[in-house]
N, C-alpha and C. Protein backbone atom coordinates (compact mmCIF):
# COMPACT_ATOMS: atom_id res chain seq x y z
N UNK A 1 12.11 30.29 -9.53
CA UNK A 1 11.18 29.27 -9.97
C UNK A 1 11.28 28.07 -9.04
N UNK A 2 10.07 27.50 -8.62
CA UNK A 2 10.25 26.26 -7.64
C UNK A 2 9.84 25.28 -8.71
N UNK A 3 10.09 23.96 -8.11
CA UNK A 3 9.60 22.51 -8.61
C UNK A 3 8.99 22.06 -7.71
N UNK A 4 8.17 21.21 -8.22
CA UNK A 4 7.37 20.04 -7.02
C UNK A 4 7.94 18.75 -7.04
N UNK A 5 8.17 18.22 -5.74
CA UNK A 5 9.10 16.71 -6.00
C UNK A 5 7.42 15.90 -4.90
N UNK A 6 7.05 14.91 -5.62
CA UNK A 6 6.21 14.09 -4.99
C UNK A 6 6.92 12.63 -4.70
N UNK A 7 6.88 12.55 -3.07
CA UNK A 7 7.52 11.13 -2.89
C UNK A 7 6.77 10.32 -2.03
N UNK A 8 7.13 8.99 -2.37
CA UNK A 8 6.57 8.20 -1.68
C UNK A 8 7.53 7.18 -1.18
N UNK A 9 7.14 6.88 0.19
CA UNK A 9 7.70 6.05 1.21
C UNK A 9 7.03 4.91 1.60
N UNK A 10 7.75 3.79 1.70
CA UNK A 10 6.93 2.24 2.34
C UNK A 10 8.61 1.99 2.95
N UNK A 11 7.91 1.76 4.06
CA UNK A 11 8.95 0.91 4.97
C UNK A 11 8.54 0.18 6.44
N UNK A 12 8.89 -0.69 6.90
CA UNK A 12 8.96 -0.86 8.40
C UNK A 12 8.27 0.43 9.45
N UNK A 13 7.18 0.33 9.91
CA UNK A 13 6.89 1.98 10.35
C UNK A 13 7.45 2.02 11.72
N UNK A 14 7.84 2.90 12.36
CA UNK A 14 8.43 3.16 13.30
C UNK A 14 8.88 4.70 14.36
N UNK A 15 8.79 5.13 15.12
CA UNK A 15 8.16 6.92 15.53
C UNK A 15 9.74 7.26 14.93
N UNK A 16 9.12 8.33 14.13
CA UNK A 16 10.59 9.50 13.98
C UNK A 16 10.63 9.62 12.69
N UNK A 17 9.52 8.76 11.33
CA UNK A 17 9.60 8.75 9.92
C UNK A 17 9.16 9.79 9.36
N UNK A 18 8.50 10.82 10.13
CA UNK A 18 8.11 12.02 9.54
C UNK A 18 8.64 13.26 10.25
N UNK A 19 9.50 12.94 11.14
CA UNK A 19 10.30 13.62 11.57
C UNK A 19 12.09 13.44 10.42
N UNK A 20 12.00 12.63 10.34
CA UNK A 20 13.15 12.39 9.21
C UNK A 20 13.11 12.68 8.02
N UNK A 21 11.87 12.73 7.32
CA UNK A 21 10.86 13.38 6.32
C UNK A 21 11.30 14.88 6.28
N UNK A 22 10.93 15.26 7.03
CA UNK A 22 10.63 16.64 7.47
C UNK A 22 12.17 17.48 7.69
N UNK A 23 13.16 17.04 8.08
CA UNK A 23 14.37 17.73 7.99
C UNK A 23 15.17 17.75 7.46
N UNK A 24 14.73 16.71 6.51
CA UNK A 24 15.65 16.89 5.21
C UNK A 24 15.25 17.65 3.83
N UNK A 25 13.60 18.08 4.23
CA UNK A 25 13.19 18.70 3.13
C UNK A 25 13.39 19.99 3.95
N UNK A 26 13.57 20.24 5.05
CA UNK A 26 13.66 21.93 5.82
C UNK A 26 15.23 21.73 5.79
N UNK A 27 16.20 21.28 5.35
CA UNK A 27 17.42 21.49 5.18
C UNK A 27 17.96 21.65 3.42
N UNK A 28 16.68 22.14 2.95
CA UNK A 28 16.75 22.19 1.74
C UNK A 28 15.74 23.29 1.12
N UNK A 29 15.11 23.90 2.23
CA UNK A 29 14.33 25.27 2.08
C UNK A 29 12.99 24.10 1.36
N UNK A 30 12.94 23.31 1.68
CA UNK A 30 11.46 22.75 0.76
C UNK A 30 10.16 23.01 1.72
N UNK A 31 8.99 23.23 1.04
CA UNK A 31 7.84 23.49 2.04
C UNK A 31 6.99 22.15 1.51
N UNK A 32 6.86 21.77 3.11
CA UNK A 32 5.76 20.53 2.75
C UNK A 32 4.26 21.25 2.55
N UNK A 33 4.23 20.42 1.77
CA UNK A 33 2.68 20.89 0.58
C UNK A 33 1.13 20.43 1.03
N UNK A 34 1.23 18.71 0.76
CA UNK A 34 0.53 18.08 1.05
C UNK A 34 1.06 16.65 1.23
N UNK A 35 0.54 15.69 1.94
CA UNK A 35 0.54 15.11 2.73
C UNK A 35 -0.33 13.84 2.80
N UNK A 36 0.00 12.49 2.36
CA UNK A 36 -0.66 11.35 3.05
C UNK A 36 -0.33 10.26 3.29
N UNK A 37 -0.75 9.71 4.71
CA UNK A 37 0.46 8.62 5.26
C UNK A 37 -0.16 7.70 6.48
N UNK A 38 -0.25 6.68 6.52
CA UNK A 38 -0.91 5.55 7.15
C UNK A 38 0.17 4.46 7.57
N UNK A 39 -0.35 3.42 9.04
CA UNK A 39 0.12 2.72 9.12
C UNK A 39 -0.16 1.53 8.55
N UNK A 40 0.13 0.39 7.59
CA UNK A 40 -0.94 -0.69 7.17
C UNK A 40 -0.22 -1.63 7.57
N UNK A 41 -0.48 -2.65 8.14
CA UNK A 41 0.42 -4.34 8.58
C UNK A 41 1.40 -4.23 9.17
N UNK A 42 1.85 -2.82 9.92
CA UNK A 42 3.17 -2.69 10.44
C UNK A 42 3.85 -1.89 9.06
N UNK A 43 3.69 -1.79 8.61
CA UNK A 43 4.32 -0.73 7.37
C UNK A 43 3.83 0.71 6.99
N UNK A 44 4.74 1.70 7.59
CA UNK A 44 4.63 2.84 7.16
C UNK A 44 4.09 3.30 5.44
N UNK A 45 3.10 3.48 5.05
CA UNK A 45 2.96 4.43 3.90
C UNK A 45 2.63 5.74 3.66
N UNK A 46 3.82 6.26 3.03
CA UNK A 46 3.17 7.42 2.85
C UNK A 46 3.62 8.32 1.62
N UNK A 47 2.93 9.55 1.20
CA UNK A 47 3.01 10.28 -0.26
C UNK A 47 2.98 12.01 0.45
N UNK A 48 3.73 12.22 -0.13
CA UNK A 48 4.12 13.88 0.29
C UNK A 48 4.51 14.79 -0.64
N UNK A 49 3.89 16.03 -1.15
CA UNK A 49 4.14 17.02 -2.07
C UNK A 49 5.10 17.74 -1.27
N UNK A 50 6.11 17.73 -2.39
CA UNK A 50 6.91 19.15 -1.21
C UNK A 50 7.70 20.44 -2.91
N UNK A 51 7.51 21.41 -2.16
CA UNK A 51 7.20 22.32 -3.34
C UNK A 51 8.89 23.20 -2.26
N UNK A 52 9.86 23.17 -4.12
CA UNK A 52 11.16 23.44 -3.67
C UNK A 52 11.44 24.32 -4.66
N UNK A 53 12.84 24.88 -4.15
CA UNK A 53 13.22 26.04 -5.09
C UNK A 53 14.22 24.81 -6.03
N UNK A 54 13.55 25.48 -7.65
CA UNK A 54 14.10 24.62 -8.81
C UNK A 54 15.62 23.97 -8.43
N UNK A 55 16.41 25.06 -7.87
CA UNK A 55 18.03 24.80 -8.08
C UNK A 55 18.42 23.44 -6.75
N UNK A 56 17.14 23.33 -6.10
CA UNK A 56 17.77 22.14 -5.12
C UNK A 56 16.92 21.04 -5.19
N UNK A 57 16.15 21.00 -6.59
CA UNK A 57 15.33 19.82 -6.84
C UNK A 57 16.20 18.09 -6.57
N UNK A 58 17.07 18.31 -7.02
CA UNK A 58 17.90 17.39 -7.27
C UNK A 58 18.68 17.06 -6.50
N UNK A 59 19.25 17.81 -5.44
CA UNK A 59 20.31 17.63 -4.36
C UNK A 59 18.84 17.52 -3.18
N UNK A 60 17.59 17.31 -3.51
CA UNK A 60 16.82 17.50 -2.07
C UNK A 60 15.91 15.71 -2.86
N UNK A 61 16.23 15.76 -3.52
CA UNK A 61 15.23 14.08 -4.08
C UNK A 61 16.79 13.39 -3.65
N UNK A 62 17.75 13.22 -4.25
CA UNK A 62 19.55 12.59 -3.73
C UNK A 62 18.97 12.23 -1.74
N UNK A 63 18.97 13.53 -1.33
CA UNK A 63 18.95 13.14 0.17
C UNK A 63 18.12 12.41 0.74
N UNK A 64 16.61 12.72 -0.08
CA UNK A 64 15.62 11.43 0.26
C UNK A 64 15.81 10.06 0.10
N UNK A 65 16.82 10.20 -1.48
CA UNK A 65 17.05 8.42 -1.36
C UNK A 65 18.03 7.99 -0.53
N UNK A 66 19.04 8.81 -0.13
CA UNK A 66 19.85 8.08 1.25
C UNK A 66 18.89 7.66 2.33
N UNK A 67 17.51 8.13 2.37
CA UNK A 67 16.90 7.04 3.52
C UNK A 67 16.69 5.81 3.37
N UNK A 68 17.14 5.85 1.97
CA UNK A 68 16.57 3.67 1.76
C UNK A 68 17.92 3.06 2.86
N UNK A 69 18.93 3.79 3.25
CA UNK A 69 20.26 3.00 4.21
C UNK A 69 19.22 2.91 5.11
N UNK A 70 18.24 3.47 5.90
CA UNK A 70 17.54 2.95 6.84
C UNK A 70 16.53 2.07 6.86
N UNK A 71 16.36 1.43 5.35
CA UNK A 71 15.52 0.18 5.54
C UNK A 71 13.92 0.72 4.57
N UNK A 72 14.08 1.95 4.49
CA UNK A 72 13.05 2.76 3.51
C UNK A 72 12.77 2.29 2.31
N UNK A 73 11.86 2.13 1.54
CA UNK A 73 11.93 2.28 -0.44
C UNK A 73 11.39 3.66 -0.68
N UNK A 74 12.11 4.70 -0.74
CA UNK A 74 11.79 5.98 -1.90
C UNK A 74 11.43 6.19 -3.11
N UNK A 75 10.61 6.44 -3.75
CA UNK A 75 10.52 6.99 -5.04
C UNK A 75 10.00 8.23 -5.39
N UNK A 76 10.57 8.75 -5.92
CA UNK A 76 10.60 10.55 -6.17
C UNK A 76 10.44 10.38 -7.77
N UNK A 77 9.03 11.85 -7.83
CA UNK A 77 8.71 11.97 -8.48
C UNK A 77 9.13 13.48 -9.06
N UNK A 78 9.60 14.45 -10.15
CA UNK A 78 9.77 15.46 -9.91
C UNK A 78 9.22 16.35 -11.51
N UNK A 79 8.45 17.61 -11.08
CA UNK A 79 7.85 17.82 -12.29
C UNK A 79 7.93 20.08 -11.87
N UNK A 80 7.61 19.98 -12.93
CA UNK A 80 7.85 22.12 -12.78
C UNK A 80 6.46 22.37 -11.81
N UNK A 81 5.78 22.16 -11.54
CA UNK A 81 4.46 23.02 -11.05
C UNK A 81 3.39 21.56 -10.66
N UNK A 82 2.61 21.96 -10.09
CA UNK A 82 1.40 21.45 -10.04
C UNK A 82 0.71 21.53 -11.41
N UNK A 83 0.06 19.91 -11.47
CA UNK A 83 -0.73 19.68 -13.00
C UNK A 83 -2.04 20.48 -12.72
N UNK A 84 -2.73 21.26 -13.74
CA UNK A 84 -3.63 21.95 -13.94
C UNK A 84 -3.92 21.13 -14.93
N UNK A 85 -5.80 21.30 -14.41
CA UNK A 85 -6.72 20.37 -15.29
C UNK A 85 -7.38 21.03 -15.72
N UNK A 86 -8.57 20.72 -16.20
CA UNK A 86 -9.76 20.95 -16.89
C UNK A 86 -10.50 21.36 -15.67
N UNK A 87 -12.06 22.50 -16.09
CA UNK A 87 -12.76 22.23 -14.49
C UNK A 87 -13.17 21.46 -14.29
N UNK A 88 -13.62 20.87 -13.11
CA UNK A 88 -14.05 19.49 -12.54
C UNK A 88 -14.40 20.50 -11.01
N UNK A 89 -15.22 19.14 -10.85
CA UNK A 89 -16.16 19.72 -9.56
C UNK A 89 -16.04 18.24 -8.59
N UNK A 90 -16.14 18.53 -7.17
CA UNK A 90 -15.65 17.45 -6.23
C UNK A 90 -16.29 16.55 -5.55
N UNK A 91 -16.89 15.21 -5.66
CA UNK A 91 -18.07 14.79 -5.05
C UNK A 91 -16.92 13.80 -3.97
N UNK A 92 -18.25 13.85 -3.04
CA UNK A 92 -17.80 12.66 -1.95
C UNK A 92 -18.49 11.38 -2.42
N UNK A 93 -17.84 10.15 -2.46
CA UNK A 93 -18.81 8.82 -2.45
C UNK A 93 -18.47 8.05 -0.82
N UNK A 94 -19.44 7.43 -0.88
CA UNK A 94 -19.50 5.87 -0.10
C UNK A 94 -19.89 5.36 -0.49
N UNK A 95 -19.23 3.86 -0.26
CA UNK A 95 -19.63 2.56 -0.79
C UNK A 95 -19.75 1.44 0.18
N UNK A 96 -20.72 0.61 0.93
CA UNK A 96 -20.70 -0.25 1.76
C UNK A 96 -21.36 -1.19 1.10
N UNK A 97 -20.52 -2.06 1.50
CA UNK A 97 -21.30 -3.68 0.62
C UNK A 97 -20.82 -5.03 1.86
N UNK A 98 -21.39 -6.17 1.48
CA UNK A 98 -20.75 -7.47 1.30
C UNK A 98 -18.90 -7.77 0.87
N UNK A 99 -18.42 -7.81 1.62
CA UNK A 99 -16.50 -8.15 1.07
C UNK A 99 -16.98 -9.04 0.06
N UNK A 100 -15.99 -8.85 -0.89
CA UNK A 100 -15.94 -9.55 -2.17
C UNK A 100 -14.82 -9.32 -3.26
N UNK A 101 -13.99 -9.97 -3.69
CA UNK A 101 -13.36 -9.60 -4.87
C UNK A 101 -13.56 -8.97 -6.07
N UNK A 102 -12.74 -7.86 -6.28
CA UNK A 102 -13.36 -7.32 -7.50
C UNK A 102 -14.31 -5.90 -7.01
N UNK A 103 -14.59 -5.42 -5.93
CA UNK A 103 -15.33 -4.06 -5.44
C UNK A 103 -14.70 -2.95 -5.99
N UNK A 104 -13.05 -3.06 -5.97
CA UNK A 104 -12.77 -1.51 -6.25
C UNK A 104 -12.42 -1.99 -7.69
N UNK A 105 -12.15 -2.75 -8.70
CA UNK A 105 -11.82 -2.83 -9.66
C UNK A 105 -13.63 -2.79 -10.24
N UNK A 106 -14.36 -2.93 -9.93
CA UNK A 106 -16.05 -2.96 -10.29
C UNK A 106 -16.03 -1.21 -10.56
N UNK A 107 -16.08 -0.38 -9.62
CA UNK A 107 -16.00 1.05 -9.15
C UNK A 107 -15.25 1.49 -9.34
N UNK A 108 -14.21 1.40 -10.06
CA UNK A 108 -12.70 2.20 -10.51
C UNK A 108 -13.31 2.48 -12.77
N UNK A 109 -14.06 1.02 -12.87
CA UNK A 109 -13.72 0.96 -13.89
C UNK A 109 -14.87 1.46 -14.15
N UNK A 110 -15.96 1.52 -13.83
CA UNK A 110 -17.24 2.50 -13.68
C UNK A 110 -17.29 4.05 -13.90
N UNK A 111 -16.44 4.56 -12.95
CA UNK A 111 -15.56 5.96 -12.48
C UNK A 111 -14.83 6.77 -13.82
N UNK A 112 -13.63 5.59 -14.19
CA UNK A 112 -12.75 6.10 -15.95
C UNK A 112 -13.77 5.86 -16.92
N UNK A 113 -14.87 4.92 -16.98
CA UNK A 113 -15.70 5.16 -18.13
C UNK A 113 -16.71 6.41 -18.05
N UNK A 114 -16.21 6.90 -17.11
CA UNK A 114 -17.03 8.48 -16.82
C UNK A 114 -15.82 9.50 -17.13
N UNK A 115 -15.17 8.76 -17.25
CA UNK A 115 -13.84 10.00 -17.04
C UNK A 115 -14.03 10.65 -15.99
N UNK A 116 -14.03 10.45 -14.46
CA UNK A 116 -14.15 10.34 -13.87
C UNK A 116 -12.61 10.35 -12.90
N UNK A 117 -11.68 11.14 -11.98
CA UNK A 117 -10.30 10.37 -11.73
C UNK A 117 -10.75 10.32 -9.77
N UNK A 118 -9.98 9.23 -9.30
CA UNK A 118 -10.57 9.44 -7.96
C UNK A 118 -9.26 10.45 -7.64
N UNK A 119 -9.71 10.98 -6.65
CA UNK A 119 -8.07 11.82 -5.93
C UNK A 119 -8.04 11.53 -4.62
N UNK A 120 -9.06 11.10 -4.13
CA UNK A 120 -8.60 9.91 -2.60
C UNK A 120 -9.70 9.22 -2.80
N UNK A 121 -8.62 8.17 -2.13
CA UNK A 121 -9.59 6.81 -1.88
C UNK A 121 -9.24 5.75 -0.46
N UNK A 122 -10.15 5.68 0.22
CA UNK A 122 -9.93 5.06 1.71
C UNK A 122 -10.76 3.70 1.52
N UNK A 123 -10.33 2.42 2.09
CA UNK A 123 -10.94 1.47 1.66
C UNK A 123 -11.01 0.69 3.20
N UNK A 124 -11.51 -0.18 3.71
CA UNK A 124 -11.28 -0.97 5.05
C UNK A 124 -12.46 -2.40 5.06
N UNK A 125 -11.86 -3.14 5.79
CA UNK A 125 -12.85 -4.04 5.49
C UNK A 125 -13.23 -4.19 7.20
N UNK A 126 -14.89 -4.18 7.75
CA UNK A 126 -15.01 -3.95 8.91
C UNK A 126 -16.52 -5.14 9.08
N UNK A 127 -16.52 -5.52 10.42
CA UNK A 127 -17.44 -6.33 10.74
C UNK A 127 -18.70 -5.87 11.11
N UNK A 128 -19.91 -6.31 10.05
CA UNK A 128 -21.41 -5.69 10.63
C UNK A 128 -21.55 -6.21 12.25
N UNK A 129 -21.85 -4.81 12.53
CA UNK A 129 -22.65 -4.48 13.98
C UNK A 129 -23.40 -5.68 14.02
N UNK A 130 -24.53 -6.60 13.51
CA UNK A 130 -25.71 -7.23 13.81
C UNK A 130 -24.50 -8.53 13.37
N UNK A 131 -24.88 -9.10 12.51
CA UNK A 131 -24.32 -10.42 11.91
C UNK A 131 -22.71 -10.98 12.08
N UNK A 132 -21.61 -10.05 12.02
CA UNK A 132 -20.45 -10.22 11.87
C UNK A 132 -20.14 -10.28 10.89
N UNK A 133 -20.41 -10.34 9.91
CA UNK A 133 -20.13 -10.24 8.35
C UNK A 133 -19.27 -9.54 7.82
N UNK A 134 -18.58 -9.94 7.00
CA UNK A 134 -17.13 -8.82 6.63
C UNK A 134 -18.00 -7.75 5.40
N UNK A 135 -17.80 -6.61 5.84
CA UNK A 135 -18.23 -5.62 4.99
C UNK A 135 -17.13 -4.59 4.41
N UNK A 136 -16.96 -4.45 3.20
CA UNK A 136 -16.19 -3.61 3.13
C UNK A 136 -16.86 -1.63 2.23
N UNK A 137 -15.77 -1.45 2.76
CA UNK A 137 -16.34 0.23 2.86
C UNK A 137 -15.14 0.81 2.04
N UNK A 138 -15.65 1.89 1.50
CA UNK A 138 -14.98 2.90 0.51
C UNK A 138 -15.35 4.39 0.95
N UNK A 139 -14.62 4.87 0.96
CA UNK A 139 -14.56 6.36 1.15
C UNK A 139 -13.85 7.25 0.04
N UNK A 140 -14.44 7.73 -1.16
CA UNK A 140 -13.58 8.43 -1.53
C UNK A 140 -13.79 10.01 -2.33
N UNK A 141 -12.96 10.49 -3.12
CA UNK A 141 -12.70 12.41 -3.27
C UNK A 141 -13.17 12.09 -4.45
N UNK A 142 -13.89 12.24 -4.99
CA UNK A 142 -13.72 12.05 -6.91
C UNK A 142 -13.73 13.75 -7.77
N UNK A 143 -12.99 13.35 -8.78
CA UNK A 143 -12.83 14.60 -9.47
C UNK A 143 -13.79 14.50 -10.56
N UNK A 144 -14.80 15.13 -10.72
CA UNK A 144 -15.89 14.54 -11.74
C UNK A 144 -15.71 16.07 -13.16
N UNK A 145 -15.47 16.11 -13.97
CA UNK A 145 -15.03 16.64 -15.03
C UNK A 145 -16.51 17.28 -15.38
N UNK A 146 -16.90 18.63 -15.86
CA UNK A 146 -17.72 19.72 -15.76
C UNK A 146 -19.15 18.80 -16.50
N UNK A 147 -18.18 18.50 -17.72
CA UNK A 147 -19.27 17.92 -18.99
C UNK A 147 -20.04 16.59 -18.34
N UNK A 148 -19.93 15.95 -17.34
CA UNK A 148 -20.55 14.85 -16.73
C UNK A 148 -21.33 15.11 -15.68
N UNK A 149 -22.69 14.94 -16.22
CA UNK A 149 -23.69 15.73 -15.50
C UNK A 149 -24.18 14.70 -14.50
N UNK A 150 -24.58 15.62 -13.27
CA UNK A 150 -25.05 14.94 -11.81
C UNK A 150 -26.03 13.70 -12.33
N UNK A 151 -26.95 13.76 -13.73
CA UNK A 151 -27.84 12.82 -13.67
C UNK A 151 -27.21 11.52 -14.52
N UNK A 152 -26.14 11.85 -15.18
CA UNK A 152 -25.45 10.79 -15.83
C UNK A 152 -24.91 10.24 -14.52
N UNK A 153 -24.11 10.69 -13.85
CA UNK A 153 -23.07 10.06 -12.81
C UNK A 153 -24.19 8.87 -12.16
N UNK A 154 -25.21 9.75 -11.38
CA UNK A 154 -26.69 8.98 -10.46
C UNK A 154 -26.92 7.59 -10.91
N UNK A 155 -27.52 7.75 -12.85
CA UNK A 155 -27.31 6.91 -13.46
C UNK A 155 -26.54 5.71 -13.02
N UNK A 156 -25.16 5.98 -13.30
CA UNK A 156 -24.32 5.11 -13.58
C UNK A 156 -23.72 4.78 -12.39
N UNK A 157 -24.19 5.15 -11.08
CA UNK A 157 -23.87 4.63 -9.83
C UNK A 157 -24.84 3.85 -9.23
N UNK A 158 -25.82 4.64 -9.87
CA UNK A 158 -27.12 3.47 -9.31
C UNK A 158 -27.22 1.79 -10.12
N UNK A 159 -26.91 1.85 -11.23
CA UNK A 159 -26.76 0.69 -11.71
C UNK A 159 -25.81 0.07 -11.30
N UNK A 160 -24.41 0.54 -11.04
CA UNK A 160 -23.51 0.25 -10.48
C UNK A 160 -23.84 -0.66 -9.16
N UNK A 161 -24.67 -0.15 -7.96
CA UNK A 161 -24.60 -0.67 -6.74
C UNK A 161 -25.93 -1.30 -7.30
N UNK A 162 -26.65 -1.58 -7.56
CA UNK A 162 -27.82 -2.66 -8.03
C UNK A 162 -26.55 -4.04 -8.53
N UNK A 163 -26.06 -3.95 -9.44
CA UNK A 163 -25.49 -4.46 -10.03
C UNK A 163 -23.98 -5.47 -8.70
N UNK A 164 -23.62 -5.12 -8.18
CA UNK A 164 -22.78 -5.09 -6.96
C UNK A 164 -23.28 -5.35 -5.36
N UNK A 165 -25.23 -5.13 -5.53
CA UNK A 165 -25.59 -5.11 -4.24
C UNK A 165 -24.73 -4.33 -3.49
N UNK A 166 -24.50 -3.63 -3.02
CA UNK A 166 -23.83 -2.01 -2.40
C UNK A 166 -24.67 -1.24 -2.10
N UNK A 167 -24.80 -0.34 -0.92
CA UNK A 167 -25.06 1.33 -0.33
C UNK A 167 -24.38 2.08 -1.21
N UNK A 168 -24.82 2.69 -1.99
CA UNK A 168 -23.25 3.67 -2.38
C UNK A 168 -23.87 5.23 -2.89
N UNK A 169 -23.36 5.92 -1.75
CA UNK A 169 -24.18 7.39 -1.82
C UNK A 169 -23.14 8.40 -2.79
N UNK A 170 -23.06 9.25 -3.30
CA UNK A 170 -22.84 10.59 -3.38
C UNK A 170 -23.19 11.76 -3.58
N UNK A 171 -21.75 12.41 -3.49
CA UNK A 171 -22.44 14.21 -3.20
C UNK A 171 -21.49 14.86 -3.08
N UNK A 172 -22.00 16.24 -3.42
CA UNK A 172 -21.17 17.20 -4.11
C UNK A 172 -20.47 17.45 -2.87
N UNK A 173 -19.09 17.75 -2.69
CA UNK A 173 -18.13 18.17 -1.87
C UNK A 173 -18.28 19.72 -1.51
N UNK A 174 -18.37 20.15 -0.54
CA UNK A 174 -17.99 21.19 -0.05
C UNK A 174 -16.67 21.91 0.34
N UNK A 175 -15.71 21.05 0.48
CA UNK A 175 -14.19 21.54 0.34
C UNK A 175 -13.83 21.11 -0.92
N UNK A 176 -12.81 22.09 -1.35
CA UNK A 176 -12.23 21.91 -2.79
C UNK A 176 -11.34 20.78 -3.10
């Protein structure tokens, strides 16, 4: 029987953090799963599934937290299997607007009153081509739950970006 240990890393970023990642979960028979990890302000972040045999759950999360001696914060998460949901089907959104406070908390809370969960979300704030204007942009995976139909969602996105002044497209995902 394996376990899944999900961890996440913030530290100082610097070359060799996923190389250090990486051999302590292959010195523990763990297979990296999935995977996500960015540089932001000079700080490494990142989140990694790694899918292990049950009996070294615990002696392989132990070795991850000896990386905090290098200046790391770890937190390990550890559970029997991957969570199985309900069906749900996968849309892509974008969102381009005006920068403003309150965009992803506007669109997050829009999203759970759909029951709605995002499963990625990419955010950046970038300067219009014409004006210079700070615009910020959203990119994200949404898991949209069977019973919430394409014309409810439309609905409630279109009011959404009326409401927000926003671009904000979606559509059904083609990768799972």
């Amino acid at each position: 029987m394996n376990a899944s240990l999900v961890i996440t890393v913030i530290g100082p970023d610097r070359p060799g953090l996923v190389r250090e990642l990486s051999d302590v979960a292959q010195q523990f028979g763990a297979n990296w799963e999935e995977s996500r990890m960015a540089s932001l302000a000079g700080q490494f972040a990142g989140m990694v599934h790694f899918d292990t045999p049950a009996a070294k759950a615990d002696a392989l999360a132990a070795a991850f937290r000896q990386l905090e001696a290098s200046g790391l914060q770890i937190l390990v998460a550890k559970s029997g299997g991957a969570a199985k949901g309900g069906a749900v089907r996968r849309v892509r959104l974008e969102l381009v607007g005006h920068d403003r406070p309150g965009i992803v908390r506007d669109l997050s809370t829009a999203l759970a009153n759909l029951g709605v969960s995002i499963d990625e979300l990419q955010t950046q704030v970038a300067s219009a081509a014409m004006s210079g204007d700070d615009l910020f942009k959203v990119k994200a995976l949404l898991a949209v739950p069977a019973d919430v139909t394409n014309g409810a969602m439309q609905r409630s996105l279109e009011a959404l970006a009326n409401e927000m002044m926003v671009d904000l497209e979606a559509a059904e995902s083609l990768a799972g």
